[in-house]
N, C-alpha and C. Protein backbone atom coordinates (compact mmCIF):
# COMPACT_ATOMS: atom_id res chain seq x y z
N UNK A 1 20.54 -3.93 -3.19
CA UNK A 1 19.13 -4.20 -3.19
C UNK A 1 18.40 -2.97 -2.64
N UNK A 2 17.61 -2.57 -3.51
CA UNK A 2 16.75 -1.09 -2.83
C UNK A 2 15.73 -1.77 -2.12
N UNK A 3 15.73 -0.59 -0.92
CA UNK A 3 14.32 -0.84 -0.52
C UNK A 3 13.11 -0.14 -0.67
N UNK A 4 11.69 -0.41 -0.57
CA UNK A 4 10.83 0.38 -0.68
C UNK A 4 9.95 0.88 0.33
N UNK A 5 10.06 1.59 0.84
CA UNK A 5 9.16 2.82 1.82
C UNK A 5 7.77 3.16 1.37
N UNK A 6 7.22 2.43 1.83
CA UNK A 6 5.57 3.34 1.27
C UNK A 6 4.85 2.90 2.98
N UNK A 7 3.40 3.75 2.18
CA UNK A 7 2.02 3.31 4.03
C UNK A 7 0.77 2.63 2.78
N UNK A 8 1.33 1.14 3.54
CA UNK A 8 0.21 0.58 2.73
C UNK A 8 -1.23 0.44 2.71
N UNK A 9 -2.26 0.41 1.65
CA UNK A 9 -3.71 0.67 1.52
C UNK A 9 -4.08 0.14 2.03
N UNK A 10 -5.43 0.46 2.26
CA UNK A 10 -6.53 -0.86 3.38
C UNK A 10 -6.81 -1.64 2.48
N UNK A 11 -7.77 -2.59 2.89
CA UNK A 11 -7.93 -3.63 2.04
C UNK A 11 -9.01 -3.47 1.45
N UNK A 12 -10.15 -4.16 0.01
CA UNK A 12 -10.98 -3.86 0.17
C UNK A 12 -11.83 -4.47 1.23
N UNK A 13 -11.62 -5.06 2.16
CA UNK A 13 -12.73 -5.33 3.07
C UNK A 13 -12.64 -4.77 4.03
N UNK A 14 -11.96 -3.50 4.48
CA UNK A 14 -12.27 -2.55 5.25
C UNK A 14 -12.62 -1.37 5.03
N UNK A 15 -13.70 -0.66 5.75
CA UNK A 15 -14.21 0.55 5.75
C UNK A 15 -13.93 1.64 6.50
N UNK A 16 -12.92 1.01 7.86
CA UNK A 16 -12.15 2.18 8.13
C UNK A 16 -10.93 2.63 7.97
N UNK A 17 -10.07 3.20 8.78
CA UNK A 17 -8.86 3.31 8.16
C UNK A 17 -8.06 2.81 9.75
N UNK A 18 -7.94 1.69 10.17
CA UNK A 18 -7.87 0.99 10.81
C UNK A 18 -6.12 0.48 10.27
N UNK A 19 -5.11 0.61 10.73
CA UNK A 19 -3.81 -0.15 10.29
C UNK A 19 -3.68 0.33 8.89
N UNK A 20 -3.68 1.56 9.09
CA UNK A 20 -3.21 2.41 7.25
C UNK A 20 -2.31 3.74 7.99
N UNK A 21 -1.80 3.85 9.61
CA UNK A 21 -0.92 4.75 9.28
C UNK A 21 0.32 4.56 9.64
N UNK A 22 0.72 3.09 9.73
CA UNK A 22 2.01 2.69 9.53
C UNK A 22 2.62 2.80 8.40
N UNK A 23 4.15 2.57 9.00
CA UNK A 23 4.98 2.74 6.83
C UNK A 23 5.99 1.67 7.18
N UNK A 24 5.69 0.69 5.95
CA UNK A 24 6.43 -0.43 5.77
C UNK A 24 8.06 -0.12 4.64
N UNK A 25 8.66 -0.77 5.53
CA UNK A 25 9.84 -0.74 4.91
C UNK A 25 9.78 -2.27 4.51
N UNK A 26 10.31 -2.38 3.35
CA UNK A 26 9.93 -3.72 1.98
C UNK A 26 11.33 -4.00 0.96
N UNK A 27 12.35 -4.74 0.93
CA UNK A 27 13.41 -4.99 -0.32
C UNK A 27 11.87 -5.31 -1.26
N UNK A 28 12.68 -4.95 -2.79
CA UNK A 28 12.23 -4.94 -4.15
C UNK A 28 13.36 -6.63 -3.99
N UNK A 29 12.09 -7.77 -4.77
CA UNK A 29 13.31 -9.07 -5.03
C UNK A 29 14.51 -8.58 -5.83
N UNK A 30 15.64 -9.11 -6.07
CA UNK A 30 16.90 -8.93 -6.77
C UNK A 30 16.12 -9.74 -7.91
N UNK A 31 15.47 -10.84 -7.50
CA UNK A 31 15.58 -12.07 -8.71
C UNK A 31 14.49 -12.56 -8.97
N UNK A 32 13.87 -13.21 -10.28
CA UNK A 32 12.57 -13.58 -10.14
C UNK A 32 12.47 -14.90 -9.50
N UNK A 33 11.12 -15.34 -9.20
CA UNK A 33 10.98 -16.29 -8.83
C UNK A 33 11.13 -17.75 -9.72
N UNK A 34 11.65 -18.83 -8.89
CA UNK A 34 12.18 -19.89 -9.94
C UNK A 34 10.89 -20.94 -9.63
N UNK A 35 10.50 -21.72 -10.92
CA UNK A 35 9.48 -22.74 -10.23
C UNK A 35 10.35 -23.99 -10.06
N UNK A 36 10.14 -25.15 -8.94
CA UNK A 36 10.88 -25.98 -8.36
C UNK A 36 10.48 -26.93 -9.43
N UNK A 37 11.10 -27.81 -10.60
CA UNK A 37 10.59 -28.79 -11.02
C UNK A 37 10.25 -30.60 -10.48
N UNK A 38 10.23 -30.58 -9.18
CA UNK A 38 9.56 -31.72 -8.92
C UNK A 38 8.12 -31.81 -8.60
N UNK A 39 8.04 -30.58 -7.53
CA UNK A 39 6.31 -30.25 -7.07
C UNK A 39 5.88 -29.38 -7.90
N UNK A 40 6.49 -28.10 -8.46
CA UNK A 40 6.03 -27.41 -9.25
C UNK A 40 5.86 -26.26 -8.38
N UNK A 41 6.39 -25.80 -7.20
CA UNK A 41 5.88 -24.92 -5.75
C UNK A 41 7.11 -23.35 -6.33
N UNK A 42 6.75 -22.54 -5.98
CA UNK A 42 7.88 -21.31 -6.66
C UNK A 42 8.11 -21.26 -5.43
N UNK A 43 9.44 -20.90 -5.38
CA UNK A 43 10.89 -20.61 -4.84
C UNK A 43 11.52 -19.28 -4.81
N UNK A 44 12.11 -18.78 -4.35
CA UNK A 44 13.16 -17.66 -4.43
C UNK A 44 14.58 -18.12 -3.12
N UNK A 45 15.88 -17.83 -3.67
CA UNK A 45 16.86 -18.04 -2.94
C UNK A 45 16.91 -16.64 -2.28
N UNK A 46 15.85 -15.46 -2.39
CA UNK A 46 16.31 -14.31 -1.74
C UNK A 46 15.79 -13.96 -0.40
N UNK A 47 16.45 -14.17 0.43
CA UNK A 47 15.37 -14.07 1.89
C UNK A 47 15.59 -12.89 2.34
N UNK A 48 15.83 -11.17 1.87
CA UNK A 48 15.38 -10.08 2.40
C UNK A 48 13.87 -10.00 1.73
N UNK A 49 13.98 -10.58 0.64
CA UNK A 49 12.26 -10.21 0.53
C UNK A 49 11.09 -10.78 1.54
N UNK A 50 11.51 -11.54 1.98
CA UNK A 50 10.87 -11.65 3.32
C UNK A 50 10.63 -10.67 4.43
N UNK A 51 11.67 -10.23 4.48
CA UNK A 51 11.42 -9.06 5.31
C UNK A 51 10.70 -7.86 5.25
N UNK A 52 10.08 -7.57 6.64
CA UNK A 52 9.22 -6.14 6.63
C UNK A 52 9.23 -5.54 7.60
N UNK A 53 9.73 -4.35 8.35
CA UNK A 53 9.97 -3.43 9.05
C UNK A 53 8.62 -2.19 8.62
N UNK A 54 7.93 -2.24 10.16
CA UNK A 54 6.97 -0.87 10.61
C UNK A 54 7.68 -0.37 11.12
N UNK A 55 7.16 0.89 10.29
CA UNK A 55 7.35 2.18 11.72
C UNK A 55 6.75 2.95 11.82
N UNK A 56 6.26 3.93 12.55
CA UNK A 56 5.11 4.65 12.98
C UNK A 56 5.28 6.05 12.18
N UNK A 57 6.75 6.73 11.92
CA UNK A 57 6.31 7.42 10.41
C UNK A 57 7.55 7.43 9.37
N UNK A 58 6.96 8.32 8.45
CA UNK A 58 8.36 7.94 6.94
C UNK A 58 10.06 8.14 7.23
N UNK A 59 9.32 9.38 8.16
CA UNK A 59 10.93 9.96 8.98
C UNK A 59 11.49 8.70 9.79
N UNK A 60 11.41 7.99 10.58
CA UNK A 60 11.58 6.96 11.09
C UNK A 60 12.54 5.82 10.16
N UNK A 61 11.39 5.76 9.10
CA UNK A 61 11.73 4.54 7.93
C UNK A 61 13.10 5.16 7.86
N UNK A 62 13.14 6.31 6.91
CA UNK A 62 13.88 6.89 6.01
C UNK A 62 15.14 6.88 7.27
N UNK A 63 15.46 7.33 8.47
CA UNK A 63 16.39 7.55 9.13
C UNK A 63 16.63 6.12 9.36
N UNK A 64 16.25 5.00 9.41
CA UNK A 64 16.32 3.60 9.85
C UNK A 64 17.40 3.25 8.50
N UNK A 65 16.46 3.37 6.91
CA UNK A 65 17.21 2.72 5.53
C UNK A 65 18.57 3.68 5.89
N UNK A 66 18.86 5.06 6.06
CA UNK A 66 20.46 5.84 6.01
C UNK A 66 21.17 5.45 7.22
N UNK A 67 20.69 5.09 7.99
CA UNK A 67 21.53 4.90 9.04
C UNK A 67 22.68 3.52 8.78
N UNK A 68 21.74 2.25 8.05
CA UNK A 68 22.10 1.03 7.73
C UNK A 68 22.61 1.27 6.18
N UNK A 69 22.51 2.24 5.62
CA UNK A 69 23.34 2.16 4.12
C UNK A 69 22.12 1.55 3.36
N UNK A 70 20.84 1.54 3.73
CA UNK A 70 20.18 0.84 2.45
C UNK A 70 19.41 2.01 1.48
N UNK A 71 20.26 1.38 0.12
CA UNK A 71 19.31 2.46 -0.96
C UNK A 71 17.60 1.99 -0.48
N UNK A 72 17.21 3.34 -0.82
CA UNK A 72 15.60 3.46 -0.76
C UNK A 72 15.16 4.29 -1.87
N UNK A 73 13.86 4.13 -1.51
CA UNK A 73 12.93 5.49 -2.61
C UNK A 73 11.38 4.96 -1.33
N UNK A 74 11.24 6.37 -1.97
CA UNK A 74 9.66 6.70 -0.90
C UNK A 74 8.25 6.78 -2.29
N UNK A 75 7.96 6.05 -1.65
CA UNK A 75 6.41 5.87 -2.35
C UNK A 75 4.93 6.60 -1.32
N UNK A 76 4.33 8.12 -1.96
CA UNK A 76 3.96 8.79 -0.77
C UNK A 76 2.30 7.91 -1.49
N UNK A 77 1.63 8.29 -0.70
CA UNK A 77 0.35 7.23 -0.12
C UNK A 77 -0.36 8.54 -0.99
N UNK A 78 -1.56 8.20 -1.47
CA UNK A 78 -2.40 8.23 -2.67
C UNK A 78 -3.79 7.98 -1.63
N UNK A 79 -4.22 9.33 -0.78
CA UNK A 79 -4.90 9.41 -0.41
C UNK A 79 -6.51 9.76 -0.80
N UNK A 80 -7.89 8.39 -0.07
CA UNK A 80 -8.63 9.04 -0.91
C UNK A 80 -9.46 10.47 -0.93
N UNK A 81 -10.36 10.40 -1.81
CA UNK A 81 -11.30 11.64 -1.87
C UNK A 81 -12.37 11.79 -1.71
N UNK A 82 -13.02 11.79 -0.38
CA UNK A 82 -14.15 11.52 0.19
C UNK A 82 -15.05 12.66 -0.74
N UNK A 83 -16.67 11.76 -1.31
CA UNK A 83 -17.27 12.92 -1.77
C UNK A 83 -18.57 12.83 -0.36
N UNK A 84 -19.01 13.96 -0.27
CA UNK A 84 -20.07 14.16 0.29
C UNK A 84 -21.47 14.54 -0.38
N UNK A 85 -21.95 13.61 0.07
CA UNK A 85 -23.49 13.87 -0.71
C UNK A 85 -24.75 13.74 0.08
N UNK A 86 -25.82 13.63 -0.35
CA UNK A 86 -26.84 13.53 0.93
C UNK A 86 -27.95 12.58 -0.14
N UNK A 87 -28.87 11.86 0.46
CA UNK A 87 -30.05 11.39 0.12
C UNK A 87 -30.62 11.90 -0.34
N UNK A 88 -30.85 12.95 0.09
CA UNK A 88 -31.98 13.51 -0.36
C UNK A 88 -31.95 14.33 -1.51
N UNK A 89 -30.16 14.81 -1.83
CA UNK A 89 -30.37 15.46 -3.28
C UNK A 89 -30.76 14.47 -4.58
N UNK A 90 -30.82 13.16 -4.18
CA UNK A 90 -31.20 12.68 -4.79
C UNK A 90 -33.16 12.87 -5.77
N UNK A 91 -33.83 13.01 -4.68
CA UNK A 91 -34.78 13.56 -5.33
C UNK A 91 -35.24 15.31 -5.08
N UNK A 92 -34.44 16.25 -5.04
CA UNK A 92 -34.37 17.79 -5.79
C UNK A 92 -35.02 17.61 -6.54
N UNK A 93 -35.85 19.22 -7.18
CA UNK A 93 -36.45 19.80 -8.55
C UNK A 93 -35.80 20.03 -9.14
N UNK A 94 -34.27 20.33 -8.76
CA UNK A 94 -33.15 21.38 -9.58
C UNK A 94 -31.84 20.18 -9.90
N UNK A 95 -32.26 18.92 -9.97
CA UNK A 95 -31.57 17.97 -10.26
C UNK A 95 -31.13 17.81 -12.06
N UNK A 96 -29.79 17.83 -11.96
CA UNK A 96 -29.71 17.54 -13.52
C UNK A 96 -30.26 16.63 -14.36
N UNK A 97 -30.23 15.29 -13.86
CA UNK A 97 -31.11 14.52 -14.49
C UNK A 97 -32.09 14.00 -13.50
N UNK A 98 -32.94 13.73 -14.40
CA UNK A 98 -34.67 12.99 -13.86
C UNK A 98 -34.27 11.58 -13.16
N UNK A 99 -35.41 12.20 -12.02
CA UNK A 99 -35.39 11.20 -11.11
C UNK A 99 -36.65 9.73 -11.66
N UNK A 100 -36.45 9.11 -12.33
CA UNK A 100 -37.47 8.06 -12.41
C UNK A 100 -37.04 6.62 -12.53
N UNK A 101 -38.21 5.82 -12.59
CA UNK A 101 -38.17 4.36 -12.73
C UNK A 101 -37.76 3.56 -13.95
């Protein structure tokens, strides 16, 4: 069962970066999920997917999965790209397009 190493995204309902520089160590399921036919509730018999291991960085993870023999792969974080802009170029003379109603 591989595991997966990544630092997971904020959510969209946060605006800072508040609990985004941990790195979760995550099993990929072996199996899909089965639906139970009496209630209809989904199931899995796999209980490492349950599991989730922080650690404070990849080096950490990564020495944690080799130490224990677990295949991994690293998923590196897809950082964003802050643009900077101002108000006020909004209404410039030298604006590409026209400022109107």
């Amino acid at each position: 069962m591989t595991a997966r190493i990544y630092r997971p995204a904020r959510t969209a309902m946060q605006s800072g970066t508040a609990k985004t520089e941990r790195w979760l160590l995550e099993y990929e399921p072996e199996a899909p999920r089965q639906i139970e036919p009496l209630m209809g509730w989904t199931s899995s018999s796999d209980m490492k997917s349950q599991l989730k291991l922080w650690f404070d960085s990849e080096a950490e993870a990564v020495a944690y999965a080799t130490r224990n023999g677990i295949p991994y792969r690293v998923e590196q974080p897809n950082d964003p790209k802050r643009r900077s802009i101002s108000y006020s170029d909004n209404f410039k003379f030298s604006r590409v397009g026209q400022w109107t109603h």
